[in-house]
N, C-alpha and C. Protein backbone atom coordinates (compact mmCIF):
# COMPACT_ATOMS: atom_id res chain seq x y z
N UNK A 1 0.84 -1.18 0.00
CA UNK A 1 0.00 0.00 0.00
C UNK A 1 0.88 1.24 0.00
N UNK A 2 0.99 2.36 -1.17
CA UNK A 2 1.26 3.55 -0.85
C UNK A 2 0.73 4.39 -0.17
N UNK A 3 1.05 5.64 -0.05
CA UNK A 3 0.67 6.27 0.45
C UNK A 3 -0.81 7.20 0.31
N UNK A 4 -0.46 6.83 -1.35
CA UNK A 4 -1.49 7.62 -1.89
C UNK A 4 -2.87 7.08 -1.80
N UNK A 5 -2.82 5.38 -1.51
CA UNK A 5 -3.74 4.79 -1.51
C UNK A 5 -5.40 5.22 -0.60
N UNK A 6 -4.56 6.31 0.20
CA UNK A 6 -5.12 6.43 1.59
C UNK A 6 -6.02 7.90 1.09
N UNK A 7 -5.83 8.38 0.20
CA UNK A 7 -5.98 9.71 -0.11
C UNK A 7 -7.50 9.32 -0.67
N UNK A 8 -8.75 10.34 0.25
CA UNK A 8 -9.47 10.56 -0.37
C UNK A 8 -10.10 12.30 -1.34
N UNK A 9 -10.56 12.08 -2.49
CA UNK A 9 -10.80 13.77 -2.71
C UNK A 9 -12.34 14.13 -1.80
N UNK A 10 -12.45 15.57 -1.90
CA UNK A 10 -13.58 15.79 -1.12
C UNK A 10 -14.64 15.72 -1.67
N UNK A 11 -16.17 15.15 -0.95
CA UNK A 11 -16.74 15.34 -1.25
C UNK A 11 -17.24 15.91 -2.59
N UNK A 12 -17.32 17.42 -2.45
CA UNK A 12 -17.67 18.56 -3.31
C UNK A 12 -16.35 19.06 -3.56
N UNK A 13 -16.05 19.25 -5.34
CA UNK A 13 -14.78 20.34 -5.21
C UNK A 13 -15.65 21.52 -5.14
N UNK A 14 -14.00 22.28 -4.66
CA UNK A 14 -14.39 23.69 -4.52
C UNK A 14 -13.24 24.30 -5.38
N UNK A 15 -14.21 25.12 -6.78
CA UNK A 15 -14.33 25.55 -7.80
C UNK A 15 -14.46 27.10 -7.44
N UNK A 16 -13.81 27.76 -7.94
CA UNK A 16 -13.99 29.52 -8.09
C UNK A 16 -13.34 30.11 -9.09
N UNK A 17 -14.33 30.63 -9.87
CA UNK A 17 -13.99 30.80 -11.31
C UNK A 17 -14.42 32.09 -11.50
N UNK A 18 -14.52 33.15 -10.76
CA UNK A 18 -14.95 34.54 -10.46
C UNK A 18 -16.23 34.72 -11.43
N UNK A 19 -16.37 35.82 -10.96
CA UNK A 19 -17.45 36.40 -11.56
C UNK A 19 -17.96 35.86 -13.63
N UNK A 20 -17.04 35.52 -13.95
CA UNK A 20 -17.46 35.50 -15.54
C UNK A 20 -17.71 33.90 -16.06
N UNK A 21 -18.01 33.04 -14.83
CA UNK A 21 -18.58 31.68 -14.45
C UNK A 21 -20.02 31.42 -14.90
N UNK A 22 -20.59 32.38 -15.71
CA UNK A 22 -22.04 32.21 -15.35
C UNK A 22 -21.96 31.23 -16.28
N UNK A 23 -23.92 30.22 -16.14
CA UNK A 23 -24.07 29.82 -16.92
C UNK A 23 -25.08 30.34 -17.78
N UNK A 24 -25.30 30.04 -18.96
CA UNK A 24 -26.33 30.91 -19.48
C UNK A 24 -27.47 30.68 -19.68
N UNK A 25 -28.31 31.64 -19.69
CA UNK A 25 -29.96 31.33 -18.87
C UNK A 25 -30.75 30.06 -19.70
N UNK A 26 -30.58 29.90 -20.94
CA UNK A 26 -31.15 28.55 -22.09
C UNK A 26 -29.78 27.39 -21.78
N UNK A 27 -29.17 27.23 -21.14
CA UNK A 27 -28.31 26.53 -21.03
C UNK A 27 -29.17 24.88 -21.99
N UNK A 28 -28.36 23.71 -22.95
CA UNK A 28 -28.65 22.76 -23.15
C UNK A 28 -27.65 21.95 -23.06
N UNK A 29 -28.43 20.89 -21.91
CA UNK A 29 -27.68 20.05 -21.90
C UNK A 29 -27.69 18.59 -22.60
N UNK A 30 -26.82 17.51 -22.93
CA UNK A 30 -27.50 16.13 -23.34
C UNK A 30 -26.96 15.57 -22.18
N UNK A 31 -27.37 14.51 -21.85
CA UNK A 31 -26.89 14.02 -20.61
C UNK A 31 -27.68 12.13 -21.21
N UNK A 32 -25.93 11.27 -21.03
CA UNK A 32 -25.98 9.94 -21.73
C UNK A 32 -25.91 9.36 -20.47
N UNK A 33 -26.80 8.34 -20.22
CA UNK A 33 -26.48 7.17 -18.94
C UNK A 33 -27.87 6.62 -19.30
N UNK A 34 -27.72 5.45 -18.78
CA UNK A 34 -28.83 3.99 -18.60
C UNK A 34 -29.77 4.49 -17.52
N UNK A 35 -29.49 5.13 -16.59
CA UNK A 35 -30.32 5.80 -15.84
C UNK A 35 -31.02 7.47 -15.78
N UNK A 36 -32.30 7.77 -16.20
CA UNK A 36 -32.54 9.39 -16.01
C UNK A 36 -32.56 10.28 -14.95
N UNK A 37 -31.82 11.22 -15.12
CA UNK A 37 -31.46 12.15 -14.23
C UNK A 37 -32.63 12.90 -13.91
N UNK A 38 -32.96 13.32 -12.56
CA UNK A 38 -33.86 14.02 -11.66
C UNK A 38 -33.67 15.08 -12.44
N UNK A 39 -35.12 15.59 -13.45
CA UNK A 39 -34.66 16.79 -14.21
C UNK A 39 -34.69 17.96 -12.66
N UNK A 40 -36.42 17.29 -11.64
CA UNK A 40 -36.68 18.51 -10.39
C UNK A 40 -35.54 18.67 -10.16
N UNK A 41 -34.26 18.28 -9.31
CA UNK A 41 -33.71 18.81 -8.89
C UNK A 41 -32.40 19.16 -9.32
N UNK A 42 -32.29 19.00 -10.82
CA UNK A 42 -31.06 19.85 -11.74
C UNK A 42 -31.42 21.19 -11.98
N UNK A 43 -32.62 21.19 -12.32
CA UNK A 43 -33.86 22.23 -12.40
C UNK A 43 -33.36 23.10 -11.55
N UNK A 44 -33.53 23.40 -10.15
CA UNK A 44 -33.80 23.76 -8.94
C UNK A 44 -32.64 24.43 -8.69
N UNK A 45 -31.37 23.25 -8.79
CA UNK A 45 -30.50 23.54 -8.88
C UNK A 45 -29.53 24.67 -9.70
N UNK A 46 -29.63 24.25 -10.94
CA UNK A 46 -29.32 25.66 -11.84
C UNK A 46 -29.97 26.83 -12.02
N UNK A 47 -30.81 26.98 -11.66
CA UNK A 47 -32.29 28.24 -11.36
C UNK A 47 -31.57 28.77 -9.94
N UNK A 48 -30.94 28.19 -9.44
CA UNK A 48 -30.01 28.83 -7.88
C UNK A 48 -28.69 29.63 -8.66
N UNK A 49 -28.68 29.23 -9.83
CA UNK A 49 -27.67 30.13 -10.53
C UNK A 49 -27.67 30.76 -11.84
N UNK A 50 -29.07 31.03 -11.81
CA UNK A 50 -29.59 31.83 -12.91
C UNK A 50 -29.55 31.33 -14.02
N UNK A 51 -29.94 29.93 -14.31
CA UNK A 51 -30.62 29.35 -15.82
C UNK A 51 -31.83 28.83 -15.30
N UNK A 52 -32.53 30.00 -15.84
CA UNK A 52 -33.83 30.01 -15.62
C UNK A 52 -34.58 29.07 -16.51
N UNK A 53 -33.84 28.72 -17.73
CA UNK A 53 -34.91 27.86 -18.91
C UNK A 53 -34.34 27.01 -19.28
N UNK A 54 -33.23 26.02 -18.43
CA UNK A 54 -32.24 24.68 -19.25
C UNK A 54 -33.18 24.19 -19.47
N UNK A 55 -32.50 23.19 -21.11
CA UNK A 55 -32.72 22.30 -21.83
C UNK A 55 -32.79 21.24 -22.02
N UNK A 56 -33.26 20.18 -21.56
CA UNK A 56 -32.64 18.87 -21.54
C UNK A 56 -33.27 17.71 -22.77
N UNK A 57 -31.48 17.05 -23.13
CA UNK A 57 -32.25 15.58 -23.59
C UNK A 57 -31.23 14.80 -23.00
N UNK A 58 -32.27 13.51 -22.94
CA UNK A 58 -31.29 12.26 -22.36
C UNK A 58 -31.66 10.78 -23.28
N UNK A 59 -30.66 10.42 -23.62
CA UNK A 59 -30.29 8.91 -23.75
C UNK A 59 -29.34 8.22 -23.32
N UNK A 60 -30.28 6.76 -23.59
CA UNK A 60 -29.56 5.85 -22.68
C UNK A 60 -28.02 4.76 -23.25
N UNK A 61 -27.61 5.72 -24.54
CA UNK A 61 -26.66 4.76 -25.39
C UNK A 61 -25.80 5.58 -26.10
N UNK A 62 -24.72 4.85 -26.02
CA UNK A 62 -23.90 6.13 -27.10
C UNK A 62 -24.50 6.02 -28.37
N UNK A 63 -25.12 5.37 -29.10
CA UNK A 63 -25.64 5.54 -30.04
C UNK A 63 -26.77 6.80 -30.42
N UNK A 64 -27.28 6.74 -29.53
CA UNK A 64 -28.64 7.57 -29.65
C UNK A 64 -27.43 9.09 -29.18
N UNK A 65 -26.79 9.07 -28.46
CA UNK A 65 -25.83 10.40 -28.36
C UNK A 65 -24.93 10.52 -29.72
N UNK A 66 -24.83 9.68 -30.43
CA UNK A 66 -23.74 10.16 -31.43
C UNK A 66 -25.03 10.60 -32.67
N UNK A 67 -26.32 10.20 -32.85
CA UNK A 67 -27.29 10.23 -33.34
C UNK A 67 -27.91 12.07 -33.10
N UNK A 68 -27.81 12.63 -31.73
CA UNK A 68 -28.37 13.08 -31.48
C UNK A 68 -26.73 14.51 -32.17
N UNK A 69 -25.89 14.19 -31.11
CA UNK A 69 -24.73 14.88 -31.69
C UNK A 69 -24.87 15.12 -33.25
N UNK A 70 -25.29 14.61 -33.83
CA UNK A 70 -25.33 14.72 -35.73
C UNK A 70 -25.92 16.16 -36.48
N UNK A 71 -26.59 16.42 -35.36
CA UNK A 71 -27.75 17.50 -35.61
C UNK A 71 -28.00 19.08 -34.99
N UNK A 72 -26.91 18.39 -33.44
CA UNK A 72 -27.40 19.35 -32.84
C UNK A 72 -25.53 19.87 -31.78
N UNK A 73 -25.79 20.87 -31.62
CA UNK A 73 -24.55 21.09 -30.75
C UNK A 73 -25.18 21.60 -28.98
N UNK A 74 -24.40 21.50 -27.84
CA UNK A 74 -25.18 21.12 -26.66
C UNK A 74 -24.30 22.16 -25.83
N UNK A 75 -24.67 23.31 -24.60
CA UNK A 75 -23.57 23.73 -24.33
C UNK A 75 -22.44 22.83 -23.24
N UNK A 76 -23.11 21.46 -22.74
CA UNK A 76 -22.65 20.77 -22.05
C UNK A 76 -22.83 19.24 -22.52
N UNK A 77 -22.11 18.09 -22.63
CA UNK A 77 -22.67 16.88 -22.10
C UNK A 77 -22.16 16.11 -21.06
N UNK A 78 -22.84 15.66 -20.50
CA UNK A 78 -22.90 14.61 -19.48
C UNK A 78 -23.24 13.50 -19.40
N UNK A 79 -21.99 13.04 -19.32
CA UNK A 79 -22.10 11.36 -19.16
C UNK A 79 -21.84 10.57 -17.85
N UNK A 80 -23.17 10.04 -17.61
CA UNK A 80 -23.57 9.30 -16.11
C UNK A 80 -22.72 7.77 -16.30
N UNK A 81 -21.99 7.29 -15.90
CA UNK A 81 -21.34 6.09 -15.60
C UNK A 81 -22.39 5.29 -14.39
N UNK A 82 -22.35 3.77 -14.71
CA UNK A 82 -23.05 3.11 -14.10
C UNK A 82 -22.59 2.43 -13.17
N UNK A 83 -22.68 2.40 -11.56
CA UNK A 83 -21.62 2.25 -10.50
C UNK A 83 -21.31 0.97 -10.38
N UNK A 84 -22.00 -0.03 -11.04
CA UNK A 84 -21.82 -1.34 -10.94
C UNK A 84 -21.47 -1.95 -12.23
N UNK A 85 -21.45 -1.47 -13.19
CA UNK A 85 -21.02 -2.19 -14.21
C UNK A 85 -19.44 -0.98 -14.82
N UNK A 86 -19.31 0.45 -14.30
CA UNK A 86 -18.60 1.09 -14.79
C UNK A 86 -18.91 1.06 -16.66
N UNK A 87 -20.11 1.02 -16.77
CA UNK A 87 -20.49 1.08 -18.64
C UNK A 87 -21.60 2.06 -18.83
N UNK A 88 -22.18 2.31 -19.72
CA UNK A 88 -23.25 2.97 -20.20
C UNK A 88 -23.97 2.02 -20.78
N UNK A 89 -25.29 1.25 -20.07
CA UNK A 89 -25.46 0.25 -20.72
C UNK A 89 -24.41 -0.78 -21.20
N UNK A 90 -24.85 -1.43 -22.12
CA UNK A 90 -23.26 -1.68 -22.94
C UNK A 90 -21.97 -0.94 -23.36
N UNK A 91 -21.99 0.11 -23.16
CA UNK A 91 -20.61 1.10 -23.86
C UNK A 91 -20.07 1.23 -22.65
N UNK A 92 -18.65 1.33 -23.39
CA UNK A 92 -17.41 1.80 -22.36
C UNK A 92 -17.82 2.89 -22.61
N UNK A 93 -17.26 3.81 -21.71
CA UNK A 93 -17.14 5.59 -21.64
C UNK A 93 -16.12 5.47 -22.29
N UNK A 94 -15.11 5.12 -21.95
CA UNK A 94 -14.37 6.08 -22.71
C UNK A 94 -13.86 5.40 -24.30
N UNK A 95 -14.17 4.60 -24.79
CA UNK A 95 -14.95 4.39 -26.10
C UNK A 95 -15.83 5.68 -26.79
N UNK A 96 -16.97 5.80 -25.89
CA UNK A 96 -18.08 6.95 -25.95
C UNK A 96 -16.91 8.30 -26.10
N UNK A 97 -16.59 8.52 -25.03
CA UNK A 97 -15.54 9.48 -25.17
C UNK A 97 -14.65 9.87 -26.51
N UNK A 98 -13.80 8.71 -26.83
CA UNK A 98 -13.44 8.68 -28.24
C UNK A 98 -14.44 8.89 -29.60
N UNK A 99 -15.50 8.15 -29.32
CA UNK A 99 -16.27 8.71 -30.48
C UNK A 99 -17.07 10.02 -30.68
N UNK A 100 -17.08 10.28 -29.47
CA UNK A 100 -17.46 11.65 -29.37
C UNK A 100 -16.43 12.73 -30.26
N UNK A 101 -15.06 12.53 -30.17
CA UNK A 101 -14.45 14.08 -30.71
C UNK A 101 -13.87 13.52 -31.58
N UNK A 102 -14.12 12.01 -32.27
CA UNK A 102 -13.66 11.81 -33.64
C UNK A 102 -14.65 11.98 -34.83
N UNK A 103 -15.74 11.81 -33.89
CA UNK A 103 -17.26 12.44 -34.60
C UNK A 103 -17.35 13.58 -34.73
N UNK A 104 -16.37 14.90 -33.87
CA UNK A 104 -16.68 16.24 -34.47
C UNK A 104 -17.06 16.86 -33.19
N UNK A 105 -17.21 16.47 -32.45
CA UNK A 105 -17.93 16.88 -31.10
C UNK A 105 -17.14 17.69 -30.45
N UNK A 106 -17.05 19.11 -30.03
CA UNK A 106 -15.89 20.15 -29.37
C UNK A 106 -16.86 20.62 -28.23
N UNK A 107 -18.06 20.35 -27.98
CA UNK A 107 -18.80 20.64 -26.91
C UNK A 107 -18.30 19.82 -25.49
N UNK A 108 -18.25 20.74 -24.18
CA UNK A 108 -17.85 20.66 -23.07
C UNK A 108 -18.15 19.35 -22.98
N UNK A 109 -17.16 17.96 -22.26
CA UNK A 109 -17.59 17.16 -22.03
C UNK A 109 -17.67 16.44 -20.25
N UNK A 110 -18.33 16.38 -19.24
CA UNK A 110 -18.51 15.86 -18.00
C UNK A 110 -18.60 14.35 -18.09
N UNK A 111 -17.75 13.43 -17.65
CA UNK A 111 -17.72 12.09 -17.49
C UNK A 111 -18.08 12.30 -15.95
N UNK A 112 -19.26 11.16 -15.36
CA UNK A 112 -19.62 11.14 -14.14
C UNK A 112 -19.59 9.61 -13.83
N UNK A 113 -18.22 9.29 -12.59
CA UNK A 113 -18.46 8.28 -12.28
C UNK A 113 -18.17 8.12 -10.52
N UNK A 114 -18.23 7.04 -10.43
CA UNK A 114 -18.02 6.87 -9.00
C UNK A 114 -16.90 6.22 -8.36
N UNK A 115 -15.72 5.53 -9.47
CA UNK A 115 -14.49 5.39 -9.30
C UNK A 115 -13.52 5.52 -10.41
N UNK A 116 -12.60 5.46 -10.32
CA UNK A 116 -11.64 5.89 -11.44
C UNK A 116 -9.99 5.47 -11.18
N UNK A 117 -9.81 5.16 -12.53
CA UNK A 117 -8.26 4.72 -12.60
C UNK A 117 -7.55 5.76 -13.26
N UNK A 118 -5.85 4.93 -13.40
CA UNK A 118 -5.13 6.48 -14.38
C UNK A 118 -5.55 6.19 -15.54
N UNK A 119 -5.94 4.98 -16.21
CA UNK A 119 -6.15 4.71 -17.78
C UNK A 119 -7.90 5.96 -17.85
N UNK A 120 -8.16 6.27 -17.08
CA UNK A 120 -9.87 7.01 -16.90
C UNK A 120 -9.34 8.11 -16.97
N UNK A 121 -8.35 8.71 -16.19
CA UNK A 121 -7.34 10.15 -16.05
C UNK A 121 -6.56 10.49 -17.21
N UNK A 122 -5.83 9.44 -18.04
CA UNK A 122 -5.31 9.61 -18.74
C UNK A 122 -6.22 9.68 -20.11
N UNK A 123 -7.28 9.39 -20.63
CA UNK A 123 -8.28 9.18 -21.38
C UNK A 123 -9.19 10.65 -21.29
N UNK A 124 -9.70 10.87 -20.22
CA UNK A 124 -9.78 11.98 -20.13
C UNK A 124 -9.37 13.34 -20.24
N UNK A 125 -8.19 13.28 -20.13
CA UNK A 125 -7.53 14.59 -20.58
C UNK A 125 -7.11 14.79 -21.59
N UNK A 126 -7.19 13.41 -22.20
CA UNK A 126 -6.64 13.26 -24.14
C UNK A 126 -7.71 13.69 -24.43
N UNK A 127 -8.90 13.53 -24.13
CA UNK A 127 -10.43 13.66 -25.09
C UNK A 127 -10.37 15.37 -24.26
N UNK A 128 -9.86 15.89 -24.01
CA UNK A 128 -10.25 17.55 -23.53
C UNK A 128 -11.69 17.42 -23.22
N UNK A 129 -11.67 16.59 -21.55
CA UNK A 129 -13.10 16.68 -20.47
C UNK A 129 -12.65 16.62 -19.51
N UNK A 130 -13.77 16.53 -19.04
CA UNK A 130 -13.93 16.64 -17.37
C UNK A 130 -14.21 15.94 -16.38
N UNK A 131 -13.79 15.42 -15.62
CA UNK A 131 -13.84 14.24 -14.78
C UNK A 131 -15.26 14.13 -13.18
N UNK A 132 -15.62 13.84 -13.10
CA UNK A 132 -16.55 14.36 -11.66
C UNK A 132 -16.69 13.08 -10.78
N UNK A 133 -15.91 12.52 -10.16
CA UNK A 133 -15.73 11.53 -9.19
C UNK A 133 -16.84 11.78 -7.81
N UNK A 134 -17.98 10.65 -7.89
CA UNK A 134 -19.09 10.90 -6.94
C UNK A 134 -20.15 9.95 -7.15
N UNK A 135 -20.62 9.21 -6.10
CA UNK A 135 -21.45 8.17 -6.05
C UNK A 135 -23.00 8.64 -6.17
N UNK A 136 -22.86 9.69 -6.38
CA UNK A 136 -24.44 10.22 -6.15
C UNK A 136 -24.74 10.54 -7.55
N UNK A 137 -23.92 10.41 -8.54
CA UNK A 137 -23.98 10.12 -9.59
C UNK A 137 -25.41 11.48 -10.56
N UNK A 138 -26.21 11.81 -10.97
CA UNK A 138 -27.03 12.92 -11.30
C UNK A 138 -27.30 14.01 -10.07
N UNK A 139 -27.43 13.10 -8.98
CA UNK A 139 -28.26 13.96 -7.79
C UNK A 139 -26.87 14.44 -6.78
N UNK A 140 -25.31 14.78 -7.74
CA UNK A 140 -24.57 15.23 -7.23
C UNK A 140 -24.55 16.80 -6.90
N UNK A 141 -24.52 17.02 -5.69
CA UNK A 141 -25.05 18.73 -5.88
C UNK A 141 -23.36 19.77 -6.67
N UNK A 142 -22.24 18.49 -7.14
CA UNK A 142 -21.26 19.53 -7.76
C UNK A 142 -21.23 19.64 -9.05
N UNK A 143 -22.56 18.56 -9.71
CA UNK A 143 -22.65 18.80 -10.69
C UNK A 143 -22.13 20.48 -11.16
N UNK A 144 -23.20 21.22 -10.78
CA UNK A 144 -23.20 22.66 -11.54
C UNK A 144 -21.82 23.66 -11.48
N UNK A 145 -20.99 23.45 -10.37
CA UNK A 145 -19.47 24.30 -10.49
C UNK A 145 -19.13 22.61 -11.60
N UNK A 146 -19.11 21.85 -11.66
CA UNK A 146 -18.38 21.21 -12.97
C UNK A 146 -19.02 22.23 -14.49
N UNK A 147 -20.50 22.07 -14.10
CA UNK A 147 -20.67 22.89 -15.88
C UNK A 147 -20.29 24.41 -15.57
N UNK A 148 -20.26 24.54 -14.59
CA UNK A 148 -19.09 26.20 -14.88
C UNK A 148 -17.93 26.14 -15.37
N UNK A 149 -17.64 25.20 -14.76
CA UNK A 149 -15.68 24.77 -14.96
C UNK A 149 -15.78 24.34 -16.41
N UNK A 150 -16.60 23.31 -16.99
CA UNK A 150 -16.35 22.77 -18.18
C UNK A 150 -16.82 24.15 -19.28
N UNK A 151 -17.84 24.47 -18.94
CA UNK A 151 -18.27 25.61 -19.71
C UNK A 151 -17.48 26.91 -19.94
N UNK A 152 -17.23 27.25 -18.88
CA UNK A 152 -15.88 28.35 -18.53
C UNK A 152 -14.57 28.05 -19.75
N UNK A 153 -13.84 26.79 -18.93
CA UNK A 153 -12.78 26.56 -20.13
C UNK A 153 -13.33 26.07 -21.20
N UNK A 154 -14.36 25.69 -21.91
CA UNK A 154 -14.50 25.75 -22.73
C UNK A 154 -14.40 27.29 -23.96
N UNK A 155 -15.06 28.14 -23.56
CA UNK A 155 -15.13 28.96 -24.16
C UNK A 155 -13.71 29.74 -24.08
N UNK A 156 -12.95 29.57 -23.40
CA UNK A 156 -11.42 30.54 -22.93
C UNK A 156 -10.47 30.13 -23.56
């Protein structure tokens, strides 16, 4: 056992991205996982930070996301990882991941899972996204400083 083994991250990061963080009031998101996300309390949630009218679509496959990607551009996506199988349905993420920005895709990307290796770290930062380590998986309340953070550097 190293040392590092012992290391947990917190809870919630804590994100401060000053004042020019906002998100914007039509915000759209796609959001890919086998399971649907509590629109009430994403809702609730981003309306605490002034997107008063987000957008949502969700599917449950990278297919129907690379389908949907064809047509449309998103200011965020989010991809829910499944805590027991670590897949999307059948898809690896980071498969999904890859086909995402070989398909054309430059929109902010959030991978959401609940554990992670360096091959997940290292995959991730090749595909230019964002990582969000958390078992609470949609009903994470750090979701929204991640779509600042992803949204933020995105546009910068």
């Amino acid at each position: 056992m190293t040392s590092h083994d012992n290391f947990h991250f917190p809870a919630e990061p804590v994100i401060d991205l000053g004042r020019n963080s906002r998100l914007p009031p039509l915000l759209r998101l796609l959001c890919i996982g086998t399971e649907e996300p509590s629109w009430i309390n994403l809702t609730l949630k981003l309306d605490a930070e002034g997107c008063s009218e987000p957008q949502y679509r969700w599917v449950p496959s990278s297919h129907g996301a690379m389908s949907f990607l064809r047509d449309e551009s998103f200011d965020c996506v989010l991809v829910g990882v499944d805590q027991t199988t670590n897949k999307i349905g059948n898809d690896d993420p980071l498969e999904l991941l890859c086909s995402l920005r070989a398909g054309g895709c430059d929109d902010p990307v959030i991978l959401i899972t609940s554990s992670v290796n360096d091959e997940w770290w290292n995959e991730c930062h090749r595909f230019d996204s964002e990582l969000l380590v958390t078992d609470k998986l949609w009903e994470s309340s750090a979701i929204v400083s991640m779509l600042k953070q992803a949204i933020y550097v995105a546009m910068g």
